[in-house]
PDB file of N, CA and C in Angstrom:
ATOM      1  N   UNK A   1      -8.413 221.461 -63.578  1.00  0.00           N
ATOM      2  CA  UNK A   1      -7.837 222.535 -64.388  1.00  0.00           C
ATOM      3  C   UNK A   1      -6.311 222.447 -64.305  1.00  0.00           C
ATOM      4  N   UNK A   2      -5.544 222.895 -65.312  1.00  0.00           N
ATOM      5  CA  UNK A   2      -4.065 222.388 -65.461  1.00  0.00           C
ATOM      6  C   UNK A   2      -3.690 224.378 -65.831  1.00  0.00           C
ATOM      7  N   UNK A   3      -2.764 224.551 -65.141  1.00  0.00           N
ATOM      8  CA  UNK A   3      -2.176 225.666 -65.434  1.00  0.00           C
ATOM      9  C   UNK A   3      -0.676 225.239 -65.752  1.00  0.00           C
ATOM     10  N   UNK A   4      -0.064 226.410 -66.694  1.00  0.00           N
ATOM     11  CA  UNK A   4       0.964 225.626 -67.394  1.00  0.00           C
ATOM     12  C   UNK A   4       1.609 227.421 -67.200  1.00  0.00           C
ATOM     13  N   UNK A   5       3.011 227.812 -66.427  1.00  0.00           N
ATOM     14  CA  UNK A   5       3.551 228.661 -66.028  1.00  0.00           C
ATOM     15  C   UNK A   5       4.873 228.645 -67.811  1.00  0.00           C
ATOM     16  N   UNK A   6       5.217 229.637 -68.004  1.00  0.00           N
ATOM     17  CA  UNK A   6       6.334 229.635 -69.084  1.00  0.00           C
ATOM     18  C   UNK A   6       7.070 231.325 -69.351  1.00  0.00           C
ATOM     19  N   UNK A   7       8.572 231.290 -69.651  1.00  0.00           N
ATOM     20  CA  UNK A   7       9.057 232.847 -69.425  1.00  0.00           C
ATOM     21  C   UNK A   7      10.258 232.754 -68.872  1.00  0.00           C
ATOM     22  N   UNK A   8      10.004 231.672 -67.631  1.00  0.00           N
ATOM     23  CA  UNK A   8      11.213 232.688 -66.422  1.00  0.00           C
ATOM     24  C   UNK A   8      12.659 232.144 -67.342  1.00  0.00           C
ATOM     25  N   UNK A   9      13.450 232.563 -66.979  1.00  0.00           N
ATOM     26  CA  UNK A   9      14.997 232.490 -67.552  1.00  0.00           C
ATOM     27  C   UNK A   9      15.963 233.462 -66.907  1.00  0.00           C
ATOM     28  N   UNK A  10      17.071 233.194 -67.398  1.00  0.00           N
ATOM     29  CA  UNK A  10      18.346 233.883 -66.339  1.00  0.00           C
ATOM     30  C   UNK A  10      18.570 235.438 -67.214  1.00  0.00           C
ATOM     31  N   UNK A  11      18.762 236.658 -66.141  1.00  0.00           N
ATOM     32  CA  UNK A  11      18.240 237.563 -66.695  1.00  0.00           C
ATOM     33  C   UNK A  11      19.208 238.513 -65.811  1.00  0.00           C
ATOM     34  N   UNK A  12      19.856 239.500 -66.680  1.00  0.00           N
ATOM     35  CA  UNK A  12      20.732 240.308 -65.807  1.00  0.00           C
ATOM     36  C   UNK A  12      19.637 241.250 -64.916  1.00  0.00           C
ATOM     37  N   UNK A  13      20.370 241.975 -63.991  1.00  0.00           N
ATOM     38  CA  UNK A  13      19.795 243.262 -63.161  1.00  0.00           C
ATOM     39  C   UNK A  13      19.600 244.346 -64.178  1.00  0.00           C
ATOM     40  N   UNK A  14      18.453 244.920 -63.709  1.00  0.00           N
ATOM     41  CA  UNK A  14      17.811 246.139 -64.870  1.00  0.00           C
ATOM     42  C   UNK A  14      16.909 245.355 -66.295  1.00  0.00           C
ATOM     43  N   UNK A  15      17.286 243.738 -66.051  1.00  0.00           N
ATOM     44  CA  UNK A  15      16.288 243.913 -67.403  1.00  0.00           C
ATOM     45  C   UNK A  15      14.162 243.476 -67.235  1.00  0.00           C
ATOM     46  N   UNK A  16      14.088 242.768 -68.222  1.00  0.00           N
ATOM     47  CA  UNK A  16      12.863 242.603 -67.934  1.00  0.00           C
ATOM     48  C   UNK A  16      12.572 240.801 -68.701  1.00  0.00           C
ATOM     49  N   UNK A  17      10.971 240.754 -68.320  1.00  0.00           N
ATOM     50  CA  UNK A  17      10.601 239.081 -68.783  1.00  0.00           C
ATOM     51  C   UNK A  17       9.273 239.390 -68.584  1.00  0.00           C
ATOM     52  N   UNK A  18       8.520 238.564 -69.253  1.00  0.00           N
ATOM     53  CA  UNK A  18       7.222 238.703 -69.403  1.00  0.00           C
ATOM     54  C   UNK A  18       6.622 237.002 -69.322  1.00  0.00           C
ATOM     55  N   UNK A  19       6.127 236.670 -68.017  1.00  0.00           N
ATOM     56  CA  UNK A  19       5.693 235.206 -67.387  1.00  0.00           C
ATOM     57  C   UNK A  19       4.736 235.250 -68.731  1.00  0.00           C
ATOM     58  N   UNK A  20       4.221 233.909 -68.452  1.00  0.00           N
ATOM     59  CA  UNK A  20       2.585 233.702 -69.381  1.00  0.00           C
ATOM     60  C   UNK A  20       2.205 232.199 -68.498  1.00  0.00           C
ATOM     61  N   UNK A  21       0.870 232.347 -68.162  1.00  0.00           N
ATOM     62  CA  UNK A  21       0.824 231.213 -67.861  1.00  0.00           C
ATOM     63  C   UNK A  21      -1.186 230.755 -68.315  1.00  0.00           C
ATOM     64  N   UNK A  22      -1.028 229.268 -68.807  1.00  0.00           N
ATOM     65  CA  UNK A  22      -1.979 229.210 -69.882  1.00  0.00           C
ATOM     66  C   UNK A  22      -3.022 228.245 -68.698  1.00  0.00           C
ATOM     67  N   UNK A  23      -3.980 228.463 -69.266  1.00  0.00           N
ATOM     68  CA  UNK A  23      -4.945 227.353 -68.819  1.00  0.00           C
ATOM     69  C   UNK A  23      -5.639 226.534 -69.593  1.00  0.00           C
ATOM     70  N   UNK A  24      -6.307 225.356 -69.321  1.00  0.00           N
ATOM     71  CA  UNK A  24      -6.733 224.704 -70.075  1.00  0.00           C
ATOM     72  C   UNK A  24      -8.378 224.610 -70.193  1.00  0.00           C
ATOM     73  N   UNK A  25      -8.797 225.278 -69.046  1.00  0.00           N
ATOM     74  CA  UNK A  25     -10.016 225.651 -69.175  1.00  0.00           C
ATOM     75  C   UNK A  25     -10.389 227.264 -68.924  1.00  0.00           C
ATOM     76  N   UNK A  26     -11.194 227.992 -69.594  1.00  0.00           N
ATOM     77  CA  UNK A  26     -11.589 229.573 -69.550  1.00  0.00           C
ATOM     78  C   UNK A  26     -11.880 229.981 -68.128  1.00  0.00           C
ATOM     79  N   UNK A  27     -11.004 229.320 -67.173  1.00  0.00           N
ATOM     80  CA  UNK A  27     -11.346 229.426 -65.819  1.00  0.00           C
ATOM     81  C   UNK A  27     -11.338 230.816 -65.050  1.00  0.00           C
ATOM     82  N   UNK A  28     -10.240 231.800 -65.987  1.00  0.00           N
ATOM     83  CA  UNK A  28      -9.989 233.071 -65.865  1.00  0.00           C
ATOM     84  C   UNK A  28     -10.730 233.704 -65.590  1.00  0.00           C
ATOM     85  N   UNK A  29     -11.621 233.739 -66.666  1.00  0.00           N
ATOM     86  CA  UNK A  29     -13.257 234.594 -66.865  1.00  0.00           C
ATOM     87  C   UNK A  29     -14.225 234.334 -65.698  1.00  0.00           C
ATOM     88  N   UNK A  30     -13.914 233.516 -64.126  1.00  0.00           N
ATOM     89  CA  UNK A  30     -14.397 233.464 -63.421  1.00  0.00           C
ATOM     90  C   UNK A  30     -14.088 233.580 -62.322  1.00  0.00           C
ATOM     91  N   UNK A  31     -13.260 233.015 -62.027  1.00  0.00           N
ATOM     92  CA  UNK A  31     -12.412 232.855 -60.685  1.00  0.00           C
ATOM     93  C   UNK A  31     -11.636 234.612 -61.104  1.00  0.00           C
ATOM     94  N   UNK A  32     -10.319 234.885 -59.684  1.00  0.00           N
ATOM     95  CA  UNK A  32      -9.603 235.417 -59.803  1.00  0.00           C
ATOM     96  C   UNK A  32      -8.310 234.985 -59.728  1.00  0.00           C
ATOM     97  N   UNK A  33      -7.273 235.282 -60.470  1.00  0.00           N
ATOM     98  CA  UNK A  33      -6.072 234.276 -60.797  1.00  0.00           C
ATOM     99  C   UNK A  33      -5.019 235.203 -60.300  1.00  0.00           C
ATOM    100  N   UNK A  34      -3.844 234.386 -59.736  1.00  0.00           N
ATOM    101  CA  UNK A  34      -2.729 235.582 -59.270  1.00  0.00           C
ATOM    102  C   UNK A  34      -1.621 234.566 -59.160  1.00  0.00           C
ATOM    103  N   UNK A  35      -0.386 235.358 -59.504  1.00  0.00           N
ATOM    104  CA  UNK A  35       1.114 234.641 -59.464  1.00  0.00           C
ATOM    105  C   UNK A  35       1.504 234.799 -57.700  1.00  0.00           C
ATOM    106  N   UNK A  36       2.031 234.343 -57.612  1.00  0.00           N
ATOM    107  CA  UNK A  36       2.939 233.711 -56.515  1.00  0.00           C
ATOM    108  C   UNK A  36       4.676 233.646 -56.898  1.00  0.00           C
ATOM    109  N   UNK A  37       5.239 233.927 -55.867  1.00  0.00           N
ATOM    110  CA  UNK A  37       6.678 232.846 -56.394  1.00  0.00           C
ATOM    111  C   UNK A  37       7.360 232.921 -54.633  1.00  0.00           C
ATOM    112  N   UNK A  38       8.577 232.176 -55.198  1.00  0.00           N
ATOM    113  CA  UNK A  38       9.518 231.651 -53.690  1.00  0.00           C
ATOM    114  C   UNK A  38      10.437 230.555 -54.092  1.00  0.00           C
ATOM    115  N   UNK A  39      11.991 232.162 -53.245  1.00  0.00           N
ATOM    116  CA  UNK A  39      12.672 231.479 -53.912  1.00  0.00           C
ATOM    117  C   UNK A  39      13.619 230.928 -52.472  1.00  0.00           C
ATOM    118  N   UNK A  40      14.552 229.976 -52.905  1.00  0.00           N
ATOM    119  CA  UNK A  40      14.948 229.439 -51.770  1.00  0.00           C
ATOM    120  C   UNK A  40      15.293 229.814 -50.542  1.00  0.00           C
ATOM    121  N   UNK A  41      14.523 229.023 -49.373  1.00  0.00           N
ATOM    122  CA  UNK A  41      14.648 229.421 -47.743  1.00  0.00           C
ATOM    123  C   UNK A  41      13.754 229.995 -47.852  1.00  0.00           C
ATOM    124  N   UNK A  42      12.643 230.600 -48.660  1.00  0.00           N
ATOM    125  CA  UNK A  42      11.470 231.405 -47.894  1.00  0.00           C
ATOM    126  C   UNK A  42      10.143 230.762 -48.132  1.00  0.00           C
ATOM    127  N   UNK A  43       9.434 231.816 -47.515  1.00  0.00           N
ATOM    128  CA  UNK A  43       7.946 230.639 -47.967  1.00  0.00           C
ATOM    129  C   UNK A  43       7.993 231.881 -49.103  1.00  0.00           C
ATOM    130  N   UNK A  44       6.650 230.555 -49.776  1.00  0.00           N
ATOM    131  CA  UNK A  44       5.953 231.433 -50.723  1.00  0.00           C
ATOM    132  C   UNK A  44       5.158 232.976 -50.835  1.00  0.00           C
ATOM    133  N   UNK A  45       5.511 234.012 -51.543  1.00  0.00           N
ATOM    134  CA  UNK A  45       5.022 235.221 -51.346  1.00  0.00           C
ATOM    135  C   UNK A  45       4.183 235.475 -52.468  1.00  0.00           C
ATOM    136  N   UNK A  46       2.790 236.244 -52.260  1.00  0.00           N
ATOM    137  CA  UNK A  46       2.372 236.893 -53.227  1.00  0.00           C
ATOM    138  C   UNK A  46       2.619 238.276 -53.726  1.00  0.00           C
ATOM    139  N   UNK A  47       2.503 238.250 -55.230  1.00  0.00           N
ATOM    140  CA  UNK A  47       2.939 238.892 -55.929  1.00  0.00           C
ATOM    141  C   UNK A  47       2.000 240.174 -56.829  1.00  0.00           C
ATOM    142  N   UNK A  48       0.805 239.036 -57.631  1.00  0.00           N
ATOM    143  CA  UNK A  48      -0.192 239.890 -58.323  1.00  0.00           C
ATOM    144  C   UNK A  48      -1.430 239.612 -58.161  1.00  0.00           C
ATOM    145  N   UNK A  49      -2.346 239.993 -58.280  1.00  0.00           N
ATOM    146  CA  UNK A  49      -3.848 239.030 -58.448  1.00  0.00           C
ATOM    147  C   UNK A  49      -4.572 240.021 -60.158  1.00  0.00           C
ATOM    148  N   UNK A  50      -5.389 239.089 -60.326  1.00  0.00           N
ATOM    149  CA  UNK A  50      -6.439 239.547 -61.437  1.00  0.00           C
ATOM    150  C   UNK A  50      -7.670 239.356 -61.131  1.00  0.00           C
ATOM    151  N   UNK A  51      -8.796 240.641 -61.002  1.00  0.00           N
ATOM    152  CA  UNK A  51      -9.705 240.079 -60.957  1.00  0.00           C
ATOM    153  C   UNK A  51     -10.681 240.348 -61.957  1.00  0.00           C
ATOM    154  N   UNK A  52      -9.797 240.617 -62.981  1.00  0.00           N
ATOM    155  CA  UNK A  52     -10.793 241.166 -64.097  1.00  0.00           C
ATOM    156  C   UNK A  52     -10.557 242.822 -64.472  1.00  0.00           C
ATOM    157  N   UNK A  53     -11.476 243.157 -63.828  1.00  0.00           N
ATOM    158  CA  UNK A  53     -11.485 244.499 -63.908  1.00  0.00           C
ATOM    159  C   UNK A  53     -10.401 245.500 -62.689  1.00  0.00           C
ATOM    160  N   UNK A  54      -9.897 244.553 -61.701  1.00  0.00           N
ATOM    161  CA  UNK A  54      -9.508 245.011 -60.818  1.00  0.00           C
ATOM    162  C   UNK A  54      -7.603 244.332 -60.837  1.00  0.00           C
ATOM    163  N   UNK A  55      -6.774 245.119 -60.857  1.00  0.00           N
ATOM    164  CA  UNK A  55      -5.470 244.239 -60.343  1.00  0.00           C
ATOM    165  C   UNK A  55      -5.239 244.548 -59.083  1.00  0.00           C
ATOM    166  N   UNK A  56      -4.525 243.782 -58.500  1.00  0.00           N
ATOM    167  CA  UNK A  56      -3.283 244.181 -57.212  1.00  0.00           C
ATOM    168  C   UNK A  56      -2.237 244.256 -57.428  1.00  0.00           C
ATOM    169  N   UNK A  57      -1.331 244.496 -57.039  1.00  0.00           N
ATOM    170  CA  UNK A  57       0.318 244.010 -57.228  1.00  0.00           C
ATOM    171  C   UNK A  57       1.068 244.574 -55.516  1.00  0.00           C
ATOM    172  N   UNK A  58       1.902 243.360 -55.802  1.00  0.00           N
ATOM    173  CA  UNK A  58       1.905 243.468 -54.049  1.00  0.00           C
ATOM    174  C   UNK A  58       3.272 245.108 -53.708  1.00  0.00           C
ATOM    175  N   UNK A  59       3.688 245.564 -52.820  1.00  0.00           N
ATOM    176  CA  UNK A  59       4.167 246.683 -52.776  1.00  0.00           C
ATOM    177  C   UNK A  59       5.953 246.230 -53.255  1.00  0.00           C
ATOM    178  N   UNK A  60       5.855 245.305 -52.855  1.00  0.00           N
ATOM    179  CA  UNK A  60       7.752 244.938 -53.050  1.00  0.00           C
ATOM    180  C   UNK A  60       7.579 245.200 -54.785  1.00  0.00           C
ATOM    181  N   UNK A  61       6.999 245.126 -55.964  1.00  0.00           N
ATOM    182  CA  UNK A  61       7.238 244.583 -57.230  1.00  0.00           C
ATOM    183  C   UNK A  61       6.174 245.929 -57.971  1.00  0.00           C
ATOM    184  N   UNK A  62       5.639 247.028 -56.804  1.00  0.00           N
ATOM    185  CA  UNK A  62       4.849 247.929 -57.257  1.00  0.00           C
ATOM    186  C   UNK A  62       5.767 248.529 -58.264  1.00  0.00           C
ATOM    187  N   UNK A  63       5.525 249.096 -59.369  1.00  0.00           N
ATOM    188  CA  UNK A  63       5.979 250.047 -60.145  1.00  0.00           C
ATOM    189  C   UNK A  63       7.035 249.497 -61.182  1.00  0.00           C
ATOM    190  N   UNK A  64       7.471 248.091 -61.165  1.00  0.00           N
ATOM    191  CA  UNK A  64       7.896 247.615 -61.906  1.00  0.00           C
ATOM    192  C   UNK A  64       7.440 246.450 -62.179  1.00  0.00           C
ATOM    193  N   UNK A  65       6.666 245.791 -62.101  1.00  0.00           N
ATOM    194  CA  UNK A  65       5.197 244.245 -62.278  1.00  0.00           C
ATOM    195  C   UNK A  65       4.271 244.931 -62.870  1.00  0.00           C
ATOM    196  N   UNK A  66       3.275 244.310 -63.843  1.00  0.00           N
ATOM    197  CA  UNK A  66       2.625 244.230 -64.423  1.00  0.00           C
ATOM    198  C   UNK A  66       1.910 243.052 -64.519  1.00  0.00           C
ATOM    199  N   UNK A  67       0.878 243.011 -64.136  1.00  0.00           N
ATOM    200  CA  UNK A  67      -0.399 241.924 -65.074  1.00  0.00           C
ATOM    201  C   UNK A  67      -1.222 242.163 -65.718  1.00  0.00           C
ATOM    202  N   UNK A  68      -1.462 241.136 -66.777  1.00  0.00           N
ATOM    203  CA  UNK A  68      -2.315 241.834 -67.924  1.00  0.00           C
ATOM    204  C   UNK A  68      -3.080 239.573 -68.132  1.00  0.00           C
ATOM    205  N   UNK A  69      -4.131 239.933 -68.861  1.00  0.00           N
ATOM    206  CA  UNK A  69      -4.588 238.905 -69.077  1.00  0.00           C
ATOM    207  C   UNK A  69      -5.452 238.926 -70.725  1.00  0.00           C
ATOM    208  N   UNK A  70      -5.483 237.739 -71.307  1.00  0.00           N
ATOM    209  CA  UNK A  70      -5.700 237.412 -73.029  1.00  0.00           C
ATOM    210  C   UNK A  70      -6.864 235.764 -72.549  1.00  0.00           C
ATOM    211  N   UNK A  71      -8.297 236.731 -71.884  1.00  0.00           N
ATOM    212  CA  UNK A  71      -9.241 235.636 -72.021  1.00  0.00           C
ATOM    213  C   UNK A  71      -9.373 234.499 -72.980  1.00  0.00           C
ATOM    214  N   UNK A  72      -9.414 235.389 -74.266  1.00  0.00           N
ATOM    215  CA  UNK A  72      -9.241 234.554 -75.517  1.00  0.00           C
ATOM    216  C   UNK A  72      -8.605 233.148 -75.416  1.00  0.00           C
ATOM    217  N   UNK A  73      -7.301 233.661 -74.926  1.00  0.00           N
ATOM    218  CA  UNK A  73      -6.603 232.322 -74.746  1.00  0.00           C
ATOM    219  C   UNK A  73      -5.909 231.801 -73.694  1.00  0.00           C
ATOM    220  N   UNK A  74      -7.331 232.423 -72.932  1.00  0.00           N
ATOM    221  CA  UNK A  74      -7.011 231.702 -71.475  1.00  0.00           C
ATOM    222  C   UNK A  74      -5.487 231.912 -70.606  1.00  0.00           C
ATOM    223  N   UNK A  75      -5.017 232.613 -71.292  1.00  0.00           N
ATOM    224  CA  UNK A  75      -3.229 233.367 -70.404  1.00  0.00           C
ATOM    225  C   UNK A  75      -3.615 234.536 -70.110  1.00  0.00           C
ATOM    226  N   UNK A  76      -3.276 234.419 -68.660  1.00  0.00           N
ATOM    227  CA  UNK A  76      -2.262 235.846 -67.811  1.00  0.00           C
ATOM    228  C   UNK A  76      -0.798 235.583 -68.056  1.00  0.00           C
ATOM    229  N   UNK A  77      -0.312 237.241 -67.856  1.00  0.00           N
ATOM    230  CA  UNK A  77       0.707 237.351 -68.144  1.00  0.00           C
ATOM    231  C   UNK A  77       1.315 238.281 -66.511  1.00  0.00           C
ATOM    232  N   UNK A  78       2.501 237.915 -66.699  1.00  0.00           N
ATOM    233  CA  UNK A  78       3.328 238.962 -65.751  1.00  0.00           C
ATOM    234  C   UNK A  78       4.364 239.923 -66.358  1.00  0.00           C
ATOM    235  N   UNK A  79       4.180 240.723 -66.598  1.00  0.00           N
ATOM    236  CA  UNK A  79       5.472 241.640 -67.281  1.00  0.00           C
ATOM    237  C   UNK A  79       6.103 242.072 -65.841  1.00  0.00           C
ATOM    238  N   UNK A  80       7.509 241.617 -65.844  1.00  0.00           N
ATOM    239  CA  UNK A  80       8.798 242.301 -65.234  1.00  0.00           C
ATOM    240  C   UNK A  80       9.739 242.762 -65.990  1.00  0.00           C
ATOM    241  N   UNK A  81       9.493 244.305 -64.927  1.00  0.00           N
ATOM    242  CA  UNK A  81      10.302 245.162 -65.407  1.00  0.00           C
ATOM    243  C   UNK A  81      11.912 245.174 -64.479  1.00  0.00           C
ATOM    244  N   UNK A  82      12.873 246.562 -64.361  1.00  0.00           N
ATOM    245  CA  UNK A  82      13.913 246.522 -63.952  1.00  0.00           C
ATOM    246  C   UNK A  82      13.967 245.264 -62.970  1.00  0.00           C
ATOM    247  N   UNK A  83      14.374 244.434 -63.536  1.00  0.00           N
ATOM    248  CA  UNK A  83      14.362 243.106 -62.158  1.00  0.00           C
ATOM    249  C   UNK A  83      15.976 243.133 -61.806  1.00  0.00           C
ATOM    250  N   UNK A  84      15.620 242.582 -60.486  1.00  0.00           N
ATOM    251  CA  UNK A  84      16.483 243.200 -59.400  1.00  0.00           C
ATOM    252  C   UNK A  84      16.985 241.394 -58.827  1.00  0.00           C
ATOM    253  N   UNK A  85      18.021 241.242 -58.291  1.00  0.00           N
ATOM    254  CA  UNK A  85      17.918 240.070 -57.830  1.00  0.00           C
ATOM    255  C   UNK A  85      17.419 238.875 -56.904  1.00  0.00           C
ATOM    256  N   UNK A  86      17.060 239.951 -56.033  1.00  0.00           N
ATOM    257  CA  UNK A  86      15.918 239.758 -54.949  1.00  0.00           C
ATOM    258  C   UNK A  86      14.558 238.701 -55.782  1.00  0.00           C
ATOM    259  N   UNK A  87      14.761 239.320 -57.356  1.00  0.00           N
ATOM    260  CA  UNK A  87      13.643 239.106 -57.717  1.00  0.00           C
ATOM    261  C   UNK A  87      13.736 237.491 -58.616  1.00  0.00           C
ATOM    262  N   UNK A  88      14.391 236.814 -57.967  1.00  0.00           N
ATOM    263  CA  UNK A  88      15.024 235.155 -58.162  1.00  0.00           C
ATOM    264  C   UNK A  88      14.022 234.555 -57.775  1.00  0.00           C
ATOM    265  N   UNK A  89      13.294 233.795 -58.086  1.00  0.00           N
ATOM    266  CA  UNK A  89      12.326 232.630 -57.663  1.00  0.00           C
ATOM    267  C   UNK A  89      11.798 232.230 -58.614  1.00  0.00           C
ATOM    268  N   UNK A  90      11.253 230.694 -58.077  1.00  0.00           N
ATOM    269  CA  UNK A  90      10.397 230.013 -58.718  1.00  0.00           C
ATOM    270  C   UNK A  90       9.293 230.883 -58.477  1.00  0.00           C
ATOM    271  N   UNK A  91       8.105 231.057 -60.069  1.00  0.00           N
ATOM    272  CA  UNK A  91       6.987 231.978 -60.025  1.00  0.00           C
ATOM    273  C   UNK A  91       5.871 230.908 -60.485  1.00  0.00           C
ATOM    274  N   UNK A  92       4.900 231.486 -59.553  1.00  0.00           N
ATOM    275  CA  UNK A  92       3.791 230.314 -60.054  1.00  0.00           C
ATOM    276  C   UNK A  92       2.510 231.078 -60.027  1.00  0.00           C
ATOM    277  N   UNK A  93       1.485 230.470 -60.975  1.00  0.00           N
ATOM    278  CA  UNK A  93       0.437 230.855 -60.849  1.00  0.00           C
ATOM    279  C   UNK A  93      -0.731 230.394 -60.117  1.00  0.00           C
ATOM    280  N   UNK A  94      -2.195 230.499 -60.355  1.00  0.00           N
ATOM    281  CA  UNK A  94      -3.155 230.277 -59.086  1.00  0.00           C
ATOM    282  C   UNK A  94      -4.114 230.486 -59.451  1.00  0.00           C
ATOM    283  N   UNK A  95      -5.192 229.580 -59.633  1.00  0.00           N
ATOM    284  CA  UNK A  95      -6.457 230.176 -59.953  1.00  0.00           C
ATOM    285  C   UNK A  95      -7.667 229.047 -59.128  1.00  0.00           C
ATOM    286  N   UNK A  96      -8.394 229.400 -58.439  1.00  0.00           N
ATOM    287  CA  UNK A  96      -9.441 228.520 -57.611  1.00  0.00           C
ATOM    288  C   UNK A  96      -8.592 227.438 -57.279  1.00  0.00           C
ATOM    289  N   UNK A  97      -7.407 227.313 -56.368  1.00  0.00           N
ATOM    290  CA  UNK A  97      -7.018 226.292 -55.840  1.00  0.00           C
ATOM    291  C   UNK A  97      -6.611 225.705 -56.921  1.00  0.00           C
ATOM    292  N   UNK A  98      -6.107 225.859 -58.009  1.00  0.00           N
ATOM    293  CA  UNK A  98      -4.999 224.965 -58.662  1.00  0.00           C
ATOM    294  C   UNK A  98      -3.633 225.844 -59.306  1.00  0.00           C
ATOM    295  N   UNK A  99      -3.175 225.175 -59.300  1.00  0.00           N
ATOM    296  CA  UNK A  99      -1.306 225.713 -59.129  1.00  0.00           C
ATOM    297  C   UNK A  99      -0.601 225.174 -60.049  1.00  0.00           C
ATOM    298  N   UNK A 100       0.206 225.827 -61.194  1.00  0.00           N
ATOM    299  CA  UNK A 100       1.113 225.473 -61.872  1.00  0.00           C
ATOM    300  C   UNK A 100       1.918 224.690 -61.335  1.00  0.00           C
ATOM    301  N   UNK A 101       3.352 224.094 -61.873  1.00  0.00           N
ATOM    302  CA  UNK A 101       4.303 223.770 -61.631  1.00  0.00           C
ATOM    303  C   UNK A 101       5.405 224.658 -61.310  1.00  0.00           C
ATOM    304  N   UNK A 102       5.404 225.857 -62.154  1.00  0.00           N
ATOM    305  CA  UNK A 102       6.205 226.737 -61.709  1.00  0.00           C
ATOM    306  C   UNK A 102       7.529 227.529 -62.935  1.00  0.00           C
ATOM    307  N   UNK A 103       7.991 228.703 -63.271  1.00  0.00           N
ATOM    308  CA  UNK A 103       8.669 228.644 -64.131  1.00  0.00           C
ATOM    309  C   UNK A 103      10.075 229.590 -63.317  1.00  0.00           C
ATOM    310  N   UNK A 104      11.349 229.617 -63.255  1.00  0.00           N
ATOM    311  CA  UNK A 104      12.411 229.922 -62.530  1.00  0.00           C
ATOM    312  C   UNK A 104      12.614 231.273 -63.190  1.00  0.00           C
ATOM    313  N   UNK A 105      12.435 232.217 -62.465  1.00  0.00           N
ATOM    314  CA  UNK A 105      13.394 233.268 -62.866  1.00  0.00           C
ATOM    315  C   UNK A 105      14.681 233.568 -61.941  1.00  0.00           C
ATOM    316  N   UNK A 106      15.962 234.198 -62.747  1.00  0.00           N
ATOM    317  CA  UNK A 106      16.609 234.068 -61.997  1.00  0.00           C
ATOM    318  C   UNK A 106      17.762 235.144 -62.500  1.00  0.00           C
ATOM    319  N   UNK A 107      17.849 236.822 -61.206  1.00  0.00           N
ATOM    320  CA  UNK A 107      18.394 237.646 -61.859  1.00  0.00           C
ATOM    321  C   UNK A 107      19.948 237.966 -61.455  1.00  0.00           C
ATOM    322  N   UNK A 108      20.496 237.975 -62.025  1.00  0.00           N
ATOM    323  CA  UNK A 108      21.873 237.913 -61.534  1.00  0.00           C
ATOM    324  C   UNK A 108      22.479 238.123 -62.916  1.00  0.00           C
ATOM    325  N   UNK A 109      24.083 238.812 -62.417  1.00  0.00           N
ATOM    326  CA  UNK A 109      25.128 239.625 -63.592  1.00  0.00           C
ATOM    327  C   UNK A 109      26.033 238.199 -63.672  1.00  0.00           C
TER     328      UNK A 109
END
């Protein structure tokens, strides 16, 4: 399975971006899929999960993250909101052990 991450870009403080990341097989509809990101010097942190009927979102990104998912066409999405700079990293997605490449967000004035 090939996941394909797309979105991140350079983005002042207070605004927002909306990840998408596609798959190539309807793997969604089975597994549970969740973003990740990490940005330099740290390890990787989680962020969201999907499990369908159920989300998470981890507490650092509560109240301004969003996931939403389009079975149809095989994309989850991440909506970020007021992003903050903290909120700089490479973001990746995850579904049964396979992993995008990764797409950069990166918030700064």
């Amino acid at each position: 399975v090939q996941l394909v991450e797309a979105g991140g870009a350079l983005v002042q403080p207070g605004g927002s971006l909306r990840l998408s990341c596609v798959a190539d097989e309807p793997i969604f509809k089975t597994f549970p899929m969740a973003w990740y990101r990490q940005s330099l010097g740290h390890e990787r942190e989680w962020v969201a999960t999907s499990r369908g009927t159920v989300d998470e979102i981890a507490d650092s990104v509560q109240g301004r993250f969003t996931i939403s998912r389009d079975d149809a066409r095989n994309t989850i999405f991440l909506q970020m909101n007021d992003l903050k700079p903290e909120d700089t990293a490479i973001y990746f997605c995850t579904s049964k052990d396979n992993w995008g490449p990764g797409t950069q967000v990166t918030v700064s004035s």
